[in-house]
Protein backbone atom coordinates (compact mmCIF):
# COMPACT_ATOMS: atom_id res chain seq x y z
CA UNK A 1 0.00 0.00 0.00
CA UNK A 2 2.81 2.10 0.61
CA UNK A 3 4.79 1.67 -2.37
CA UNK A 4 1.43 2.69 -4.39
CA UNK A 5 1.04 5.84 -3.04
CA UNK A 6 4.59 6.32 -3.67
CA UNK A 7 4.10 5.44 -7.13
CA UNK A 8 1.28 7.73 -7.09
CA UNK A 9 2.77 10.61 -5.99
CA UNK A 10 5.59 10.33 -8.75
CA UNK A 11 3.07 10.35 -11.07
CA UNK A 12 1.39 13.33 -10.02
CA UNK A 13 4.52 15.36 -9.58
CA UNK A 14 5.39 14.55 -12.93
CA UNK A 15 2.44 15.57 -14.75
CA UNK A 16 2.55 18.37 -12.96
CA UNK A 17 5.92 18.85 -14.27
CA UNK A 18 4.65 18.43 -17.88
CA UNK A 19 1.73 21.01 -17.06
CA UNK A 20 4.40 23.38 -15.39
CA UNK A 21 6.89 23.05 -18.73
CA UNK A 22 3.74 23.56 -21.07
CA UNK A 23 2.70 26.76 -19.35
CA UNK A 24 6.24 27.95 -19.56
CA UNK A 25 6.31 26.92 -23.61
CA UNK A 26 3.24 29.18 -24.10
CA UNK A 27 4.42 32.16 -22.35
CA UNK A 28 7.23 32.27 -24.78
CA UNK A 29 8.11 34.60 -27.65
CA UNK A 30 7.22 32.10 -30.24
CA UNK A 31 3.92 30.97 -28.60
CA UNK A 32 0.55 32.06 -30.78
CA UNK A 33 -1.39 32.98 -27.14
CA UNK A 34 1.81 35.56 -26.19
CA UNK A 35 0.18 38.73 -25.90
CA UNK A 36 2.46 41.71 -27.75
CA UNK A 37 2.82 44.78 -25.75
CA UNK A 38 2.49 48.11 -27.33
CA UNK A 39 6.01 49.90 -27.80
CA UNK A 40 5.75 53.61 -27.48
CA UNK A 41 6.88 55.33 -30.47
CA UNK A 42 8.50 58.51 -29.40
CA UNK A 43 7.94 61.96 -31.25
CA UNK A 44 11.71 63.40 -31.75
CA UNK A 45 11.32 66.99 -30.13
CA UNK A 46 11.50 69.95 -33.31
CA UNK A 47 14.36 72.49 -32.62
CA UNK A 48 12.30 75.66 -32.60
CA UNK A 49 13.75 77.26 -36.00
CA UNK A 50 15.15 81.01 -34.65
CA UNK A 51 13.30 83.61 -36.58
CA UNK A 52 15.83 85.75 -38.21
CA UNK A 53 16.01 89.30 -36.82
CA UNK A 54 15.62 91.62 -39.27
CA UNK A 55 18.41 93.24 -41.75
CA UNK A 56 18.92 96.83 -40.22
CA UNK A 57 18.11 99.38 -42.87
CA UNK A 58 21.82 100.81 -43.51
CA UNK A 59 22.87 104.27 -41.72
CA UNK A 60 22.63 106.73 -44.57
CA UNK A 61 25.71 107.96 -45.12
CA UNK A 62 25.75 111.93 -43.93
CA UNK A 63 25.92 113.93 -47.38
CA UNK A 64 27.53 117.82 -47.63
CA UNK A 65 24.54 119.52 -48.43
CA UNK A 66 25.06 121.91 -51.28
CA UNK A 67 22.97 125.35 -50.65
CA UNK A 68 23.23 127.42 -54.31
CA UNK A 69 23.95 131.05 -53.67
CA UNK A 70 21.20 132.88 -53.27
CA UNK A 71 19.75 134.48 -56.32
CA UNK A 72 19.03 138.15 -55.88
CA UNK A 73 15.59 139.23 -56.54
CA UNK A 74 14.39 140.48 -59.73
CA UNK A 75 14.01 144.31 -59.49
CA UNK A 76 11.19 145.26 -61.94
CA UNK A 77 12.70 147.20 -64.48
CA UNK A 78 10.80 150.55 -64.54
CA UNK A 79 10.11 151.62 -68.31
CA UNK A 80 11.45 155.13 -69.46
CA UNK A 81 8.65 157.77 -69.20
CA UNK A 82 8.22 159.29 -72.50
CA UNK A 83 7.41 162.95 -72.29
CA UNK A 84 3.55 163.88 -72.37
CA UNK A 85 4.92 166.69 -73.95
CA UNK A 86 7.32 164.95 -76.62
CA UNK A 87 6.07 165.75 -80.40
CA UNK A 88 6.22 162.97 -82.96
CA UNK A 89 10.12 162.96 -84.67
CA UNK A 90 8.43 162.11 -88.27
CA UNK A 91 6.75 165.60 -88.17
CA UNK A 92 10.01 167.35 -87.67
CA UNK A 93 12.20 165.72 -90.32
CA UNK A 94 15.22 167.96 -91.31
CA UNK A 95 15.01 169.18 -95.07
CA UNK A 96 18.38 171.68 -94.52
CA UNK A 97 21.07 172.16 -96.64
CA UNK A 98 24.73 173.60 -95.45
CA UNK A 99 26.35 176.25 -97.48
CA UNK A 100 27.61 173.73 -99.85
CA UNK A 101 24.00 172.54 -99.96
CA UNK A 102 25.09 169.31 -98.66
CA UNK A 103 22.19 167.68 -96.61
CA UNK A 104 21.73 168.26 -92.53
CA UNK A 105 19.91 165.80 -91.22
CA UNK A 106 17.94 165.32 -88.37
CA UNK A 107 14.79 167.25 -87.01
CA UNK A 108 13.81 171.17 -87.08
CA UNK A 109 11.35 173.67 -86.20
CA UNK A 110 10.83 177.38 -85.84
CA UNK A 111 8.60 178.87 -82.98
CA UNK A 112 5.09 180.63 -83.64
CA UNK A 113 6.23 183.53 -84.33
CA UNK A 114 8.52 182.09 -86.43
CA UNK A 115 11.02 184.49 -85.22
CA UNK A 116 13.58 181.51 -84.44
CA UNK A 117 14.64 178.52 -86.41
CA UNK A 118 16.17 175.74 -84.55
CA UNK A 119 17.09 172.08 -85.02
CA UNK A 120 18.78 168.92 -83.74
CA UNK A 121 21.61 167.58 -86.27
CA UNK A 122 21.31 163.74 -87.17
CA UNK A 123 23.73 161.08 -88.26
CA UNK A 124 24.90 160.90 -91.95
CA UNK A 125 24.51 164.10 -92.66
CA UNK A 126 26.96 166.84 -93.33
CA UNK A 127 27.25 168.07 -90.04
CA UNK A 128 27.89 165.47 -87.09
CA UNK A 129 25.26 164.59 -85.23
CA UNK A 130 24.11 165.85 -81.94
CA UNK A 131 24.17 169.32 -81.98
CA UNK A 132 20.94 171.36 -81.26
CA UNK A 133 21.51 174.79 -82.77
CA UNK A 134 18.81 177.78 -82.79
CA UNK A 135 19.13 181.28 -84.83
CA UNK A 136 16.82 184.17 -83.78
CA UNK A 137 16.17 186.25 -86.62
CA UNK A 138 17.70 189.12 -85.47
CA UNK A 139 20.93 187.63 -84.74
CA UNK A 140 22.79 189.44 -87.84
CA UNK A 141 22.71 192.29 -86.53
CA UNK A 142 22.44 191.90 -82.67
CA UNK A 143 25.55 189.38 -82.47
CA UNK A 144 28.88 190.44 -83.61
CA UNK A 145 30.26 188.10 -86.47
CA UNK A 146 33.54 186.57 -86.56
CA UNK A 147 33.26 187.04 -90.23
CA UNK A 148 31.87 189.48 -92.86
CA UNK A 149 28.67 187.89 -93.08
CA UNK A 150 28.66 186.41 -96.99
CA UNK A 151 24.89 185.20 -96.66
CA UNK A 152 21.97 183.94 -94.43
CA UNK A 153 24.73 181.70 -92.92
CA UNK A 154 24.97 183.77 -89.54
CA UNK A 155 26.16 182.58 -86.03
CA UNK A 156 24.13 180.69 -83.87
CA UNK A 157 23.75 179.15 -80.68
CA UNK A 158 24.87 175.56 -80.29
CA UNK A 159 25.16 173.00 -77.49
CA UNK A 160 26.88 169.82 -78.63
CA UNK A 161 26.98 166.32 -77.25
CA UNK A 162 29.22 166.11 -74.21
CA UNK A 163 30.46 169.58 -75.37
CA UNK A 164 29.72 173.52 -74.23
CA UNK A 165 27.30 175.70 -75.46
CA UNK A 166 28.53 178.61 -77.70
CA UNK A 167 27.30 181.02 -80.62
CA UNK A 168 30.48 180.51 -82.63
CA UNK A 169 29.09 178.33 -85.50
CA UNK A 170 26.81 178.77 -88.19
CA UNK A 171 23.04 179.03 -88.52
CA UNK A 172 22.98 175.33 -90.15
CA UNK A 173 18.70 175.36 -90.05
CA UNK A 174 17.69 178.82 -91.88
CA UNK A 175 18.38 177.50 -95.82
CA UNK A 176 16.90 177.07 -98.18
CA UNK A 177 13.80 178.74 -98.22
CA UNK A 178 11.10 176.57 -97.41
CA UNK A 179 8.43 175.77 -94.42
CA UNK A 180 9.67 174.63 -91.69
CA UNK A 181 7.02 173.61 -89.17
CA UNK A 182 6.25 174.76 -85.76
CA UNK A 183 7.42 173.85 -82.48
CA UNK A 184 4.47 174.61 -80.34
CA UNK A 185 4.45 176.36 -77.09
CA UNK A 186 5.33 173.74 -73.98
CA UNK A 187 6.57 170.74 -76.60
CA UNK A 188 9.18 168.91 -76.79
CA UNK A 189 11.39 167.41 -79.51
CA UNK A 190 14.33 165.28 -78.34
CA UNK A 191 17.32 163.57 -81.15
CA UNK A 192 20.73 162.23 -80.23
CA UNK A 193 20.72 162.85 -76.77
CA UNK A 194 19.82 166.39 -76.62
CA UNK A 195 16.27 168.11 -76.36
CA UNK A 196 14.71 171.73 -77.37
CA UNK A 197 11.80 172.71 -75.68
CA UNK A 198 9.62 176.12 -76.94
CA UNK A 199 8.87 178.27 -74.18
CA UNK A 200 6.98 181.08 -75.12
CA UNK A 201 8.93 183.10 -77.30
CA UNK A 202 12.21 181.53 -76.18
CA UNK A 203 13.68 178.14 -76.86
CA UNK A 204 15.51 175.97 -74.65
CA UNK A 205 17.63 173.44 -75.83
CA UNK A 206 20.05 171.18 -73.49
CA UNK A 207 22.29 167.85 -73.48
CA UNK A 208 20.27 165.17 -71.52
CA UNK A 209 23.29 163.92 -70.10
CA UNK A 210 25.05 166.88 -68.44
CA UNK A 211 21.94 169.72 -68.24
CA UNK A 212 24.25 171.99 -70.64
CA UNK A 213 22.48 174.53 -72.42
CA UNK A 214 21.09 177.75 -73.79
CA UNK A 215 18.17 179.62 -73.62
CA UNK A 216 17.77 181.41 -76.73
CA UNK A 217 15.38 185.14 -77.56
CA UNK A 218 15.30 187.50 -80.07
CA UNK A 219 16.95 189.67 -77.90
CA UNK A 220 19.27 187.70 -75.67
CA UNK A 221 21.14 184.46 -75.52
CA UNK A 222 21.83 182.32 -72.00
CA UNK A 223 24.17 179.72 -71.51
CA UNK A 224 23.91 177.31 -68.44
C-alpha cells in the first residue's frame, strides 16, 4: 500500500511537471497565445527654428549739403517815361542844306512867331550829329560876327553832345527857303541825346546827359 502511493505521488509530480513546462512553452516569444505589448513610439522633439532678426536698414551715409547762392531778386525794371509833352520825330524831319547845300539831317522847327529857327543835327549828314543849334532872326545884326557875313549863314547858338554851349558856329537850319514847321508852345522834340523845348517866345535846348544849355530870344542868348 505504501509503495502505491509512492508510485502515485511520482506520477502526479510529474504531470505536474509536464503542465508546469507547457505553461512555460506558451508564455514564450514564439507561442501564438503571447500577448504583444504596445512599444511607445517617441515623437523626436523639433528644434524651434530662430526667426531671423531683421536686416537693419543701412545708416545713410551723412551727405555735404550743397545750398546754391542765393539768387538776388528780380528788381522790376521801370520803363522810361516818355514825355507827355514829346512831339512825334516824323513831323520834324530835317530838309536843310549847309552852305555847300550838302544835306543836314535830323529834325527842325521854328517857334510861332517864327522868329527863331532851330534844329537837332542827325547822323549821316553833313554836319555830325548831336548838336541842337537855334538862330533868332535878329541875330545878324544883334551878335557880332567873326566874319563878314557872306549870306543867311549867320552865327548861332549851339550846345553839342558832351560839349559847351557857344554862338560861334553857323546858322545850319535857316536854308533854303522853305516851311519849316512849328514847335508849339510847352513841346518837346528830343534827337541824339539832346532836347529843345519852346517856351513862349524863347527856346531851350540842353544835353540830356550833363543839363548843358542855352536859352535862346530874339533879344538875348543864355548859356547854363
Amino acid at each position: 500500500m505504501i509503495k502505491r502511493s509512492t508510485r502515485l505521488s511520482v506520477t502526479a509530480l510529474a504531470a505536474a511537471a509536464i503542465a508546469l513546462s507547457l505553461g512555460l512553452a506558451g508564455c514564450g516569444p514564439s507561442g501564438s497565445d503571447v500577448a504583444s505589448t504596445p512599444t511607445a513610439t517617441r515623437t523626436p522633439a523639433k528644434t524651434p527654428t530662430a526667426t531671423p532678426a531683421p536686416t537693419p536698414s543701412p545708416t545713410p551715409t551723412a551727405r555735404t549739403q550743397v545750398v546754391p547762392p542765393a539768387t538776388p531778386p528780380v528788381q522790376p525794371v521801370t520803363p522810361p517815361q516818355s514825355n507827355p509833352n514829346a512831339v512825334n520825330n516824323a513831323d520834324y524831319v530835317s530838309h536843310a542844306t549847309d552852305s555847300d547845300g550838302g544835306a543836314i539831317t535830323g529834325v527842325e522847327f521854328m517857334t510861332a512867331a517864327g522868329d527863331i529857327v532851330c534844329g537837332i543835327t542827325g547822323p549821316g549828314g553833313s554836319v555830325s550829329a548831336g548838336s541842337a543849334v537855334c538862330t533868332p532872326s535878329t541875330w545878324a545884326e544883334i551878335i557880332p560876327q567873326a566874319t563878314p557875313d557872306t549870306g543867311p549863314f549867320v552865327h548861332a547858338a549851339v550846345v553839342n553832345r558832351g560839349g559847351i554851349a557857344s554862338y560861334l558856329y553857323p546858322d545850319w537850319f535857316s536854308q533854303p527857303a522853305r516851311t519849316i514847321p512849328v514847335l508849339p508852345a510847352g513841346k518837346v522834340i528830343s534827337l541824339e541825346g539832346m532836347t529843345c523845348e519852346a517856351i513862349g517866345a524863347t527856346v531851350r535846348c540842353s544835353d540830356d546827359s550833363t543839363g548843358t544849355g542855352f536859352l535862346a530870344s530874339t533879344e538875348a542868348i543864355t548859356f547854363f
